[in-house]
Protein backbone atom coordinates (compact mmCIF):
# COMPACT_ATOMS: atom_id res chain seq x y z
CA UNK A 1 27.91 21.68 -50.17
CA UNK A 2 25.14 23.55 -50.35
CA UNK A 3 26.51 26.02 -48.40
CA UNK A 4 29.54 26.83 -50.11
CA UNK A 5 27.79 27.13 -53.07
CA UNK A 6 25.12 29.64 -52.00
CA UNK A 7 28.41 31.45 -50.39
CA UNK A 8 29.97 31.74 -53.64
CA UNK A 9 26.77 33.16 -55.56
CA UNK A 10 26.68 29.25 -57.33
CA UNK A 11 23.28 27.01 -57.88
CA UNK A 12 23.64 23.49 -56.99
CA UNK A 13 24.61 21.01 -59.53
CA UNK A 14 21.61 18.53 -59.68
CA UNK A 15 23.61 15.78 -61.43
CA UNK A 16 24.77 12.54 -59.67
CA UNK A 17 27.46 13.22 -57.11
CA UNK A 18 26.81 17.61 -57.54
CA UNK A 19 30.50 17.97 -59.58
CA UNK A 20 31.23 21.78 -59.29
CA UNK A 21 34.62 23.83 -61.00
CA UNK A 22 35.95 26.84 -59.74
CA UNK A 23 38.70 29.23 -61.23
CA UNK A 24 39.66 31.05 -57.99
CA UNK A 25 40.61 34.06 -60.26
CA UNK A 26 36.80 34.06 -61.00
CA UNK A 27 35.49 34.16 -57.57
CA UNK A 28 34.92 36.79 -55.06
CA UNK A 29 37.97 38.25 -52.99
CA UNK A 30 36.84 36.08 -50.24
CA UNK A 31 37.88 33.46 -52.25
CA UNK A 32 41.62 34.13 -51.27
CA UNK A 33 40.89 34.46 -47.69
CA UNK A 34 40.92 31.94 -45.00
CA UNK A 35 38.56 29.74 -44.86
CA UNK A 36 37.07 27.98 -42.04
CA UNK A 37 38.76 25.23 -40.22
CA UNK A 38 36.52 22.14 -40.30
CA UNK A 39 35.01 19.05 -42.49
CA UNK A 40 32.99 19.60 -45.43
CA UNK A 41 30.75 16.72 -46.73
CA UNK A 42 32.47 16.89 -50.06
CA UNK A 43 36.47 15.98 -51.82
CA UNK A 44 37.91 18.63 -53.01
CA UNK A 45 40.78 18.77 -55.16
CA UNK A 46 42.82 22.23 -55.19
CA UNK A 47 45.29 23.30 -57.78
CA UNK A 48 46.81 26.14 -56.09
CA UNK A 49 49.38 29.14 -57.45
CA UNK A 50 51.00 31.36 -54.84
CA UNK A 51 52.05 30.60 -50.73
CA UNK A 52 49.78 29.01 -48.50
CA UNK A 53 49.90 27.45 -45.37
CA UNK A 54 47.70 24.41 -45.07
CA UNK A 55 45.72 22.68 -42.10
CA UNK A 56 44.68 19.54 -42.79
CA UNK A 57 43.83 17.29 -39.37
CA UNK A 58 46.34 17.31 -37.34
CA UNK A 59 49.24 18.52 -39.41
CA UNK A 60 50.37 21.42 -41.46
CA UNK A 61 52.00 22.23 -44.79
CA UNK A 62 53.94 25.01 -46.05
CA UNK A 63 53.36 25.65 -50.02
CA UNK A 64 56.09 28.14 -51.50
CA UNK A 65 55.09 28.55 -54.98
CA UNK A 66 52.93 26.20 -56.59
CA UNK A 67 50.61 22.96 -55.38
CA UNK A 68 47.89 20.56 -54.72
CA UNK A 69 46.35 19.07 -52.18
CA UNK A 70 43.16 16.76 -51.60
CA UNK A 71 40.15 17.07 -49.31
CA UNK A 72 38.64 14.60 -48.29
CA UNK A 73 34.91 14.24 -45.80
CA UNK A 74 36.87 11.93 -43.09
CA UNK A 75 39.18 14.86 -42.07
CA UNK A 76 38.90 18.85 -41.44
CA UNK A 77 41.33 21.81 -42.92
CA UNK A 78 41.20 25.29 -44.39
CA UNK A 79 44.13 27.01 -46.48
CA UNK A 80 45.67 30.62 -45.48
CA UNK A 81 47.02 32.75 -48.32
CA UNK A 82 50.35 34.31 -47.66
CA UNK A 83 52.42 37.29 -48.64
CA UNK A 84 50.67 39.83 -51.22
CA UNK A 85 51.59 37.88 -53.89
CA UNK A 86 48.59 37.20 -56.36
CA UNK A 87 46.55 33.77 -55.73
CA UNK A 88 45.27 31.75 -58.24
CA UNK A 89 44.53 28.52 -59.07
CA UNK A 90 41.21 25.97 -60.09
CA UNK A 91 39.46 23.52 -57.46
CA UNK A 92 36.52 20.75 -58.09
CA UNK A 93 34.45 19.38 -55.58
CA UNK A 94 32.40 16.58 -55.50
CA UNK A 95 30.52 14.11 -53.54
CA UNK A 96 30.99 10.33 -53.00
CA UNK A 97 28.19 9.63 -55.62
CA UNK A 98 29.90 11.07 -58.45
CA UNK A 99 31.98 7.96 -58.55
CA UNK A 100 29.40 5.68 -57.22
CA UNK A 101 30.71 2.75 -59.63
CA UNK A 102 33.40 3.53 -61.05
CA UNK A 103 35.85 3.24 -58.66
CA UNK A 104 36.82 4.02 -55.32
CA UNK A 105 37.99 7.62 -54.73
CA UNK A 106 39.12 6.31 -51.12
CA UNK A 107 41.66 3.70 -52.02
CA UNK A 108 43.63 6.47 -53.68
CA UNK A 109 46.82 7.03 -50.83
CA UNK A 110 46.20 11.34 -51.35
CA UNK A 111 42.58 10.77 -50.36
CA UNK A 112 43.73 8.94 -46.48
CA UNK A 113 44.76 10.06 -43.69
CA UNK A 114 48.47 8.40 -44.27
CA UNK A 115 48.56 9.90 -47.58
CA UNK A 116 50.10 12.99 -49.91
CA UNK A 117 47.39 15.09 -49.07
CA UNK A 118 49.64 18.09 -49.87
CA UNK A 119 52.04 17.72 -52.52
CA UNK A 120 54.78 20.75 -53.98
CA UNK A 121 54.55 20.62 -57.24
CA UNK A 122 57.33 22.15 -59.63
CA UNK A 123 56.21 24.50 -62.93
CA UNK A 124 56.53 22.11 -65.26
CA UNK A 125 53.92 19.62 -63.49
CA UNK A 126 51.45 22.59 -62.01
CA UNK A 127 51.23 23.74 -66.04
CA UNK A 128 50.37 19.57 -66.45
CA UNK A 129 47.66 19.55 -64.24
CA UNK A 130 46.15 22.95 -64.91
CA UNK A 131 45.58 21.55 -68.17
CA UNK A 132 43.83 18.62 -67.34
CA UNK A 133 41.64 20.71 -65.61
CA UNK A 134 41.00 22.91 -68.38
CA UNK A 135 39.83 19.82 -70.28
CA UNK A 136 37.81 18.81 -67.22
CA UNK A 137 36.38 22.86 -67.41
CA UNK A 138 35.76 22.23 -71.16
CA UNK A 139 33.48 19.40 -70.44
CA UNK A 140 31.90 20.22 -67.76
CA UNK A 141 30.77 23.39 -69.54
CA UNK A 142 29.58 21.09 -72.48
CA UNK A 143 26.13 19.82 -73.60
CA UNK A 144 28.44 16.30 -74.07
CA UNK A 145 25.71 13.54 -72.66
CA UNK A 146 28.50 11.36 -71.46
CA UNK A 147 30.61 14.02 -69.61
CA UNK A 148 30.60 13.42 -66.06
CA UNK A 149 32.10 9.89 -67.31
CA UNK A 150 34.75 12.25 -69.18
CA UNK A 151 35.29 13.85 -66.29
CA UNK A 152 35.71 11.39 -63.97
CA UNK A 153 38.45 9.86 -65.96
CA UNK A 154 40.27 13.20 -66.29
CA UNK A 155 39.85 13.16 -62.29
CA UNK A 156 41.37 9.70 -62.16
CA UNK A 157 44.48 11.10 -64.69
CA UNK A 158 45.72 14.11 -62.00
CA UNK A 159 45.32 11.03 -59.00
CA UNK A 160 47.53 8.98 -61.50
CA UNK A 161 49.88 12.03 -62.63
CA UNK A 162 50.32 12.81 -58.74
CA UNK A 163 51.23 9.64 -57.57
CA UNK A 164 53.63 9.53 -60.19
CA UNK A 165 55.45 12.61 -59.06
CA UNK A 166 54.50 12.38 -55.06
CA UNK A 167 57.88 11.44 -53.33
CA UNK A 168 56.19 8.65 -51.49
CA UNK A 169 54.98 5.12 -53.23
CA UNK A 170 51.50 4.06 -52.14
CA UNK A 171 53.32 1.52 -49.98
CA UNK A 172 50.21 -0.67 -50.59
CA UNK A 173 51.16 -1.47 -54.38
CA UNK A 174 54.64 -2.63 -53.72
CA UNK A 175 53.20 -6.22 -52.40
CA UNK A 176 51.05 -8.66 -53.48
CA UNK A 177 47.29 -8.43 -54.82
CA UNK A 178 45.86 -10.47 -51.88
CA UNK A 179 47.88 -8.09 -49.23
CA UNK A 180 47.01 -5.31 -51.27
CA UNK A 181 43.46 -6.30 -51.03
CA UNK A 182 43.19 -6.66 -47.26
CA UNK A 183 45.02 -3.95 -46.71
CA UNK A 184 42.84 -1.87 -48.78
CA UNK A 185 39.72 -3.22 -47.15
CA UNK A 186 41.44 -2.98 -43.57
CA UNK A 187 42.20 0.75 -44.06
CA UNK A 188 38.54 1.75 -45.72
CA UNK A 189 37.27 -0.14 -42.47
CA UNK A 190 38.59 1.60 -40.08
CA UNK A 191 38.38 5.11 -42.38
CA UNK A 192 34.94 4.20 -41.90
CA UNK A 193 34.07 4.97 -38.59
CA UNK A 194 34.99 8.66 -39.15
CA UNK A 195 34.60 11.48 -38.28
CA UNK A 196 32.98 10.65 -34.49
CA UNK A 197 30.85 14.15 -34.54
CA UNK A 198 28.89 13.62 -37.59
CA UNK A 199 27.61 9.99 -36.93
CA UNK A 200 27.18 10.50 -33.08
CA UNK A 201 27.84 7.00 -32.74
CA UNK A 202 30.60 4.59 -30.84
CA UNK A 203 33.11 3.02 -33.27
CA UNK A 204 31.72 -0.23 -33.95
CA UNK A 205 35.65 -1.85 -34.49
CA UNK A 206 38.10 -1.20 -31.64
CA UNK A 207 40.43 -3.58 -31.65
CA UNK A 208 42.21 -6.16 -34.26
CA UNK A 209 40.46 -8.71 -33.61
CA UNK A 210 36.96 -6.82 -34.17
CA UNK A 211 38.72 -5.78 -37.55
CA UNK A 212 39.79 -9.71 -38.84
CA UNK A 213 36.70 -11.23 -37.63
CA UNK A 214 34.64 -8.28 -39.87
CA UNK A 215 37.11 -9.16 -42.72
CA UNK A 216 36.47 -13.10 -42.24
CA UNK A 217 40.20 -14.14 -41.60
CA UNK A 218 42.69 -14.68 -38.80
CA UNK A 219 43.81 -12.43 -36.66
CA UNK A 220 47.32 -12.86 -36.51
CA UNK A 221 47.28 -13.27 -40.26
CA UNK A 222 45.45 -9.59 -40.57
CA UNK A 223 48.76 -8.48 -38.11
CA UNK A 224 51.59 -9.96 -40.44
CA UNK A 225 49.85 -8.46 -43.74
CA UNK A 226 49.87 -4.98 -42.28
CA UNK A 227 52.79 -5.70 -40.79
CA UNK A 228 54.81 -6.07 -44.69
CA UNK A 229 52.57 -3.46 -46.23
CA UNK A 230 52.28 -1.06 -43.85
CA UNK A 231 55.11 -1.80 -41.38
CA UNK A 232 52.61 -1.24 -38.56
CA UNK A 233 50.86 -3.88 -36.39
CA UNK A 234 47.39 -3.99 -36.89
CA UNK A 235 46.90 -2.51 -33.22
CA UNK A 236 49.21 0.33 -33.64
CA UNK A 237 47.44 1.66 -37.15
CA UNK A 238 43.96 1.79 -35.24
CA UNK A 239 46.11 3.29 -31.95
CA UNK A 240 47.48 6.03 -34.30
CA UNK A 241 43.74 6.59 -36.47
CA UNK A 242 42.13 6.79 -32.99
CA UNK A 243 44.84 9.26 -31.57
CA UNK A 244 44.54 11.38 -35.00
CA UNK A 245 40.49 11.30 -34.14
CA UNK A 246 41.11 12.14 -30.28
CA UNK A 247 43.43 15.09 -31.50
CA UNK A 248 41.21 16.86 -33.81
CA UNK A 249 38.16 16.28 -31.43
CA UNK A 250 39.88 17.97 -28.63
CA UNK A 251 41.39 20.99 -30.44
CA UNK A 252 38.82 21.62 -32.98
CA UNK A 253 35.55 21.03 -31.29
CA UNK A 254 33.59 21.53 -27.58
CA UNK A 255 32.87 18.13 -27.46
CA UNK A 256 33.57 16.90 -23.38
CA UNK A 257 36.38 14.60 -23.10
CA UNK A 258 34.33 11.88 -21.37
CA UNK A 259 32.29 11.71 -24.62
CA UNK A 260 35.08 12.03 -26.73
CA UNK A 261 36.71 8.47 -24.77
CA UNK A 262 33.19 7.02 -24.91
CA UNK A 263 33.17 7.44 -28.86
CA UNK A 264 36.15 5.96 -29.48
CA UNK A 265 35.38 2.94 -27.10
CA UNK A 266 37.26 3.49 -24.05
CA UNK A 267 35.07 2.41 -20.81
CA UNK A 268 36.82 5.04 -18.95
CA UNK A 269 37.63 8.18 -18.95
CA UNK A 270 40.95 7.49 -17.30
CA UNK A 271 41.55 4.66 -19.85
CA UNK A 272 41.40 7.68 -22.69
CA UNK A 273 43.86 9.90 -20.82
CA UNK A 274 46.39 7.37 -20.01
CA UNK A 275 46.36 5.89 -23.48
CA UNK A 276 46.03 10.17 -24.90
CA UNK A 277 49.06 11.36 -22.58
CA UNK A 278 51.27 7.99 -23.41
CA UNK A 279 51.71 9.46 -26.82
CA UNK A 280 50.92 13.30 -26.58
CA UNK A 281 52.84 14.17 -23.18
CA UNK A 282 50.05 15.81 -21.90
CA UNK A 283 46.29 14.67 -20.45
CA UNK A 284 43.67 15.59 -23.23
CA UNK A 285 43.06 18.89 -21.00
CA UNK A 286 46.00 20.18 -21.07
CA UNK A 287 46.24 19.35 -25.08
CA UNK A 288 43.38 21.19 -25.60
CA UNK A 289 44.43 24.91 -23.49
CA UNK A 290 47.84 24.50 -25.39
């Protein structure tokens, strides 16, 4: 964060959590270039005017005219202006602390992996949002002694305006609160563990039953929640996280393959291609000359 900052001529926000606004109309020209593809140690949530293509993990979006999406520590992306039309827009950024207490940022679906990272949003609901963060700006700017709190909860009303218009449900809120709750807790455990590069580290949970004896309850009880809310077996959500790791590792970094399997907990190397080429089509060499 502190980088970003100093590359955009801005002081560091010593408050809890280091909230920061930007108009990109305000910014340098380099604001409307691409930018790096990688993680920052920050969210990030960018209202953005104009056509952009967006890389965020392993996927990418197309935004025609207007639209927001969410960044979020676990995964890396950038965002490519396209066309000569004019670029505009407003981002915040903030750390983990900011909501330390009032609430968790990470149970909201934009904010995972699964999620509406990147969401087209019509006229009518950009001009919506751009005025909640005009409010947000407003504050911010203020000498109000409760305004980060103000601020948070104007953070909390785009989440809640976005889900409302996203064309996907959470599928987690569509069952009931004990599901909800261990599915919540399932997915922040095993969001957990990422990304592999920063903590240097094996994953600590690698299979399901690793994952229900952390959360205190049955196995096979773990599989049939996930099963209803997610419509996944509990092995195939932390086959399809790990394969979303492996992917990005490969592509996006140097890292050798060996120590990308030992990371995420295979014994062999072998083990890591077999399981990499059963749902790529290619070894985790070839995926990463493509």
């Amino acid at each position: 964060m502190n980088h970003f900052l100093r590359s955009q001529n801005k002081l560091l926000n010593k408050d809890l959590g280091n909230f920061n606004l930007f108009w990109v109309q305000e910014l340098d020209t380099c604001a409307v270039q691409p930018i790096p593809y990688n993680r920052r140690d920050f969210y990030k949530i960018n209202l953005l005017k104009g056509a952009y293509t967006i890389h965020l993990a392993d996927k990418t979006y197309e935004i025609q005219k207007r639209g927001l999406f969410f960044g979020n520590p676990s995964y890396p992306y950038n965002w490519i202006p396209k066309g000569a039309d004019s670029h505009s827009g407003v981002y915040c950024i903030f750390n983990k602390e900011f909501f330390h207490h009032f609430g968790n940022i990470d149970a909201y679906q934009m904010f995972r992996p699964e999620g509406d990272n990147v969401i087209e949003l019509t006229e009518g609901v950009y001009d919506e949002i751009e005025a909640i963060f005009e409010k947000m700006d407003v504050a911010f700017r203020s000498a109000y002694q409760h305004k980060y709190d103000k601020i948070r909860n104007l953070i909390f009303e785009v989440l809640h305006s976005v889900n409302e218009v996203s064309t996907k449900e959470t599928r987690i809120n569509r069952h009931d609160a004990a599901a909800s709750r261990i599915t919540s807790s399932f997915l922040e455990l095993l969001e957990r563990q990422f990304p592999l590069e920063l903590k240097n580290r094996q994953v600590p949970l690698r299979n399901a039953a690793d994952f229900a004896d952390t959360l205190a309850i049955h196995e096979n009880y773990l599989n049939r929640v996930l099963k209803k809310t997610m419509g996944s077996t509990t092995t195939q959500l932390i086959q399809q996280r790990f394969l979303q790791e492996a992917r990005v590792l490969i592509k996006h970094s140097s890292i050798d393959i060996s120590e990308i399997a030992y990371l995420l907990g295979f014994k062999e190397v072998s083990h890591f291609s077999n399981f990499f080429k059963k749902y790529e089509g290619l070894s985790p060499l070839q995926y990463r000359k493509v």
